[in-house]
C-alpha atoms as a PDB file:
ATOM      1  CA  UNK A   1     -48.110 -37.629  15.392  1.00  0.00           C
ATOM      2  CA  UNK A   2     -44.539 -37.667  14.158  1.00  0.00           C
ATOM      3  CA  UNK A   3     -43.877 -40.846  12.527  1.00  0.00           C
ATOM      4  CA  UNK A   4     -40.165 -40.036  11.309  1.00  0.00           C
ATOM      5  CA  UNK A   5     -37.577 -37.039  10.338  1.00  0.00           C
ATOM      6  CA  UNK A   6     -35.382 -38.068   7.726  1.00  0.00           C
ATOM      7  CA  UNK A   7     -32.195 -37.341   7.969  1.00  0.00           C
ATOM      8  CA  UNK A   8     -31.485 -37.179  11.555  1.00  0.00           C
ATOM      9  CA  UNK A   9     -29.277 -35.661  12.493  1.00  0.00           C
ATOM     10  CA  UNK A  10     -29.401 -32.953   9.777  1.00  0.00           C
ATOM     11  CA  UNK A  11     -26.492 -30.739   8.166  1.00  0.00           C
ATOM     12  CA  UNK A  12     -29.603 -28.489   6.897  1.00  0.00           C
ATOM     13  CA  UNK A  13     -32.808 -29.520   5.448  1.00  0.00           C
ATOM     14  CA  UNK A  14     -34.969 -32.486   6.780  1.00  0.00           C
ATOM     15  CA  UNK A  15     -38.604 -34.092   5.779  1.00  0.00           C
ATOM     16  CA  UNK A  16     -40.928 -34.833   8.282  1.00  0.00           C
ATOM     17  CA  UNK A  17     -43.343 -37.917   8.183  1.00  0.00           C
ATOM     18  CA  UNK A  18     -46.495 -37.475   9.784  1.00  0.00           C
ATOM     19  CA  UNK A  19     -50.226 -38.249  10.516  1.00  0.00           C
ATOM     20  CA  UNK A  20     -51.888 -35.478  11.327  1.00  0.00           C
ATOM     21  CA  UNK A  21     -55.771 -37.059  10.892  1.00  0.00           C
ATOM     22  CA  UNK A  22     -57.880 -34.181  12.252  1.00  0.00           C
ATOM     23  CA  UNK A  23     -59.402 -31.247  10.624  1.00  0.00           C
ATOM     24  CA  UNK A  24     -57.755 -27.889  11.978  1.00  0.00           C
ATOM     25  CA  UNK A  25     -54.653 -25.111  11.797  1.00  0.00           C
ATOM     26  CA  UNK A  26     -51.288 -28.170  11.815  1.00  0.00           C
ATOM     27  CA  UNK A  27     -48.210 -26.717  12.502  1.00  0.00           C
ATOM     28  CA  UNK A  28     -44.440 -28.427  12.565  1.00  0.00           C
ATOM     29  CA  UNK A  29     -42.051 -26.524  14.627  1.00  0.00           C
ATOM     30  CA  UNK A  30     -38.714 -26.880  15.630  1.00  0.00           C
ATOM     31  CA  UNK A  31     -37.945 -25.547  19.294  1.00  0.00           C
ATOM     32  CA  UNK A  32     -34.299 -24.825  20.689  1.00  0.00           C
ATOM     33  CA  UNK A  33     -33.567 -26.399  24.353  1.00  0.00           C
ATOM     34  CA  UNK A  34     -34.931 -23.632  26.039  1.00  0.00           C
ATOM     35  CA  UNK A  35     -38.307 -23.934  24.741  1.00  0.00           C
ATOM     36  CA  UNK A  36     -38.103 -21.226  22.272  1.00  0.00           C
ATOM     37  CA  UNK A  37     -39.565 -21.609  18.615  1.00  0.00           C
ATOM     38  CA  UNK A  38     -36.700 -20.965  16.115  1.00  0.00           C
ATOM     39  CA  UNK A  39     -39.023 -22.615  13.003  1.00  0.00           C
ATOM     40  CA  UNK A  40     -42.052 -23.207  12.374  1.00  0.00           C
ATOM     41  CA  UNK A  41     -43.976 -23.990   9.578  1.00  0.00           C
ATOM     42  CA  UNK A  42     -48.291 -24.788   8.529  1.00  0.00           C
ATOM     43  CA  UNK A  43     -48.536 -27.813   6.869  1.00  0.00           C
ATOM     44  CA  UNK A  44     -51.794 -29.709   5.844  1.00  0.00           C
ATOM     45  CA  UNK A  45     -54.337 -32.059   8.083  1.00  0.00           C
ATOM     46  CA  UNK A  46     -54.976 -35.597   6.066  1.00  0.00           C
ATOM     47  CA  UNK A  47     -56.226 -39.079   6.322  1.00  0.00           C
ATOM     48  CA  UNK A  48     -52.763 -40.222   5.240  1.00  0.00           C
ATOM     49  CA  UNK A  49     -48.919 -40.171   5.880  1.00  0.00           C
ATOM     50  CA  UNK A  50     -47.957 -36.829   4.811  1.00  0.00           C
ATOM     51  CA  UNK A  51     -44.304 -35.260   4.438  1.00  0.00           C
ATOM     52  CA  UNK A  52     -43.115 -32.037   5.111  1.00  0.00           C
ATOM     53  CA  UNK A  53     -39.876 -30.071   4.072  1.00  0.00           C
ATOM     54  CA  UNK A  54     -37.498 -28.998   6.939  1.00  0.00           C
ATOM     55  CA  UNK A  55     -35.308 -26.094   6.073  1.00  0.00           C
ATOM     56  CA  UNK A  56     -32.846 -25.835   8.818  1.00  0.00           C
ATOM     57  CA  UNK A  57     -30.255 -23.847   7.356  1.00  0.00           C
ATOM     58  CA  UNK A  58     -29.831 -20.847   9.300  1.00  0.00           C
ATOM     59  CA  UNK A  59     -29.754 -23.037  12.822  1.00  0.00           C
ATOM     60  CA  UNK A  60     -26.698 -23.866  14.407  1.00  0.00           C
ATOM     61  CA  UNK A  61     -25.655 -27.339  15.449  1.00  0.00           C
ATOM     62  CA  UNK A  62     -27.075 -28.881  18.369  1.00  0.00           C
ATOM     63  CA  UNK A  63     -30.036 -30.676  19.544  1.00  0.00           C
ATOM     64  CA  UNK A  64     -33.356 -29.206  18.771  1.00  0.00           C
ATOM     65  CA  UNK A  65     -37.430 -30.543  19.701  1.00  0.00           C
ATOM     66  CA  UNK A  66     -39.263 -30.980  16.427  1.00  0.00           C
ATOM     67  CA  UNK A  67     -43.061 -30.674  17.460  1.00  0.00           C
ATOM     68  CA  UNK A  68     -45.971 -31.815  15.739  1.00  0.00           C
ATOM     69  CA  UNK A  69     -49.229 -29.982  17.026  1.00  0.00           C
ATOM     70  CA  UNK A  70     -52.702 -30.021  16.116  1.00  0.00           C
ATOM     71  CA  UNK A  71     -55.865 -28.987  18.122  1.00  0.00           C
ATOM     72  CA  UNK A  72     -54.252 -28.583  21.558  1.00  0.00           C
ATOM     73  CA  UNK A  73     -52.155 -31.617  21.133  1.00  0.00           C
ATOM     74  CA  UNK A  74     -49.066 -32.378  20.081  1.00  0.00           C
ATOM     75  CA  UNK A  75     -46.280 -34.566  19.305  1.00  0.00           C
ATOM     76  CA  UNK A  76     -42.608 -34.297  19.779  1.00  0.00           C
ATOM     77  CA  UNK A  77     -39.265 -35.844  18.216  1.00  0.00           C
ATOM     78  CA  UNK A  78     -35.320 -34.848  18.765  1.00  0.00           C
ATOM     79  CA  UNK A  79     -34.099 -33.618  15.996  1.00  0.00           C
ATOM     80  CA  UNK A  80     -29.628 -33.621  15.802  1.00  0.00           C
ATOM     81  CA  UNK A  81     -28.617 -30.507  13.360  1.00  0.00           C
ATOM     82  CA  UNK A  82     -24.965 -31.068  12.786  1.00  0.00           C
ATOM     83  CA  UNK A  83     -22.590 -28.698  10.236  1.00  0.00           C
END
């Protein structure tokens, strides 16, 4: 689950927080309004909070789905990119 994405709205880089507390392939991905995977990133399964690294530099500004997923699940926040 996506707990936070710091900043938000971005001008290029963001951190996700996130509790991702099963075993299994955990991806973060940022999707465009049409559905369409522009980033997307493997990031570690743990017991904790963990924080992931955003680089959104080479998307333009608008409003994006940052999506947290994780053995058929998944979780989703809006992420602003503004330059």
């Amino acid at each position: 689950m996506i707990q936070s994405i710091d900043p938000n709205p971005s001008s290029g880089s963001s951190s996700v927080t996130y509790f991702a507390p099963e075993s299994g392939k955990t991806y973060i991905a940022v999707l465009n309004i049409l559905g369409q995977t522009v980033y997307q990133t493997e990031v570690r399964p743990g017991q904790d909070i963990s924080t992931a690294g955003l680089d959104l530099q080479n998307l333009s500004s608008g409003t994006y789905y940052c999506k947290l997923s994780q053995n058929g699940r998944a979780s989703f926040k809006i992420l602003v990119v503004s330059k």
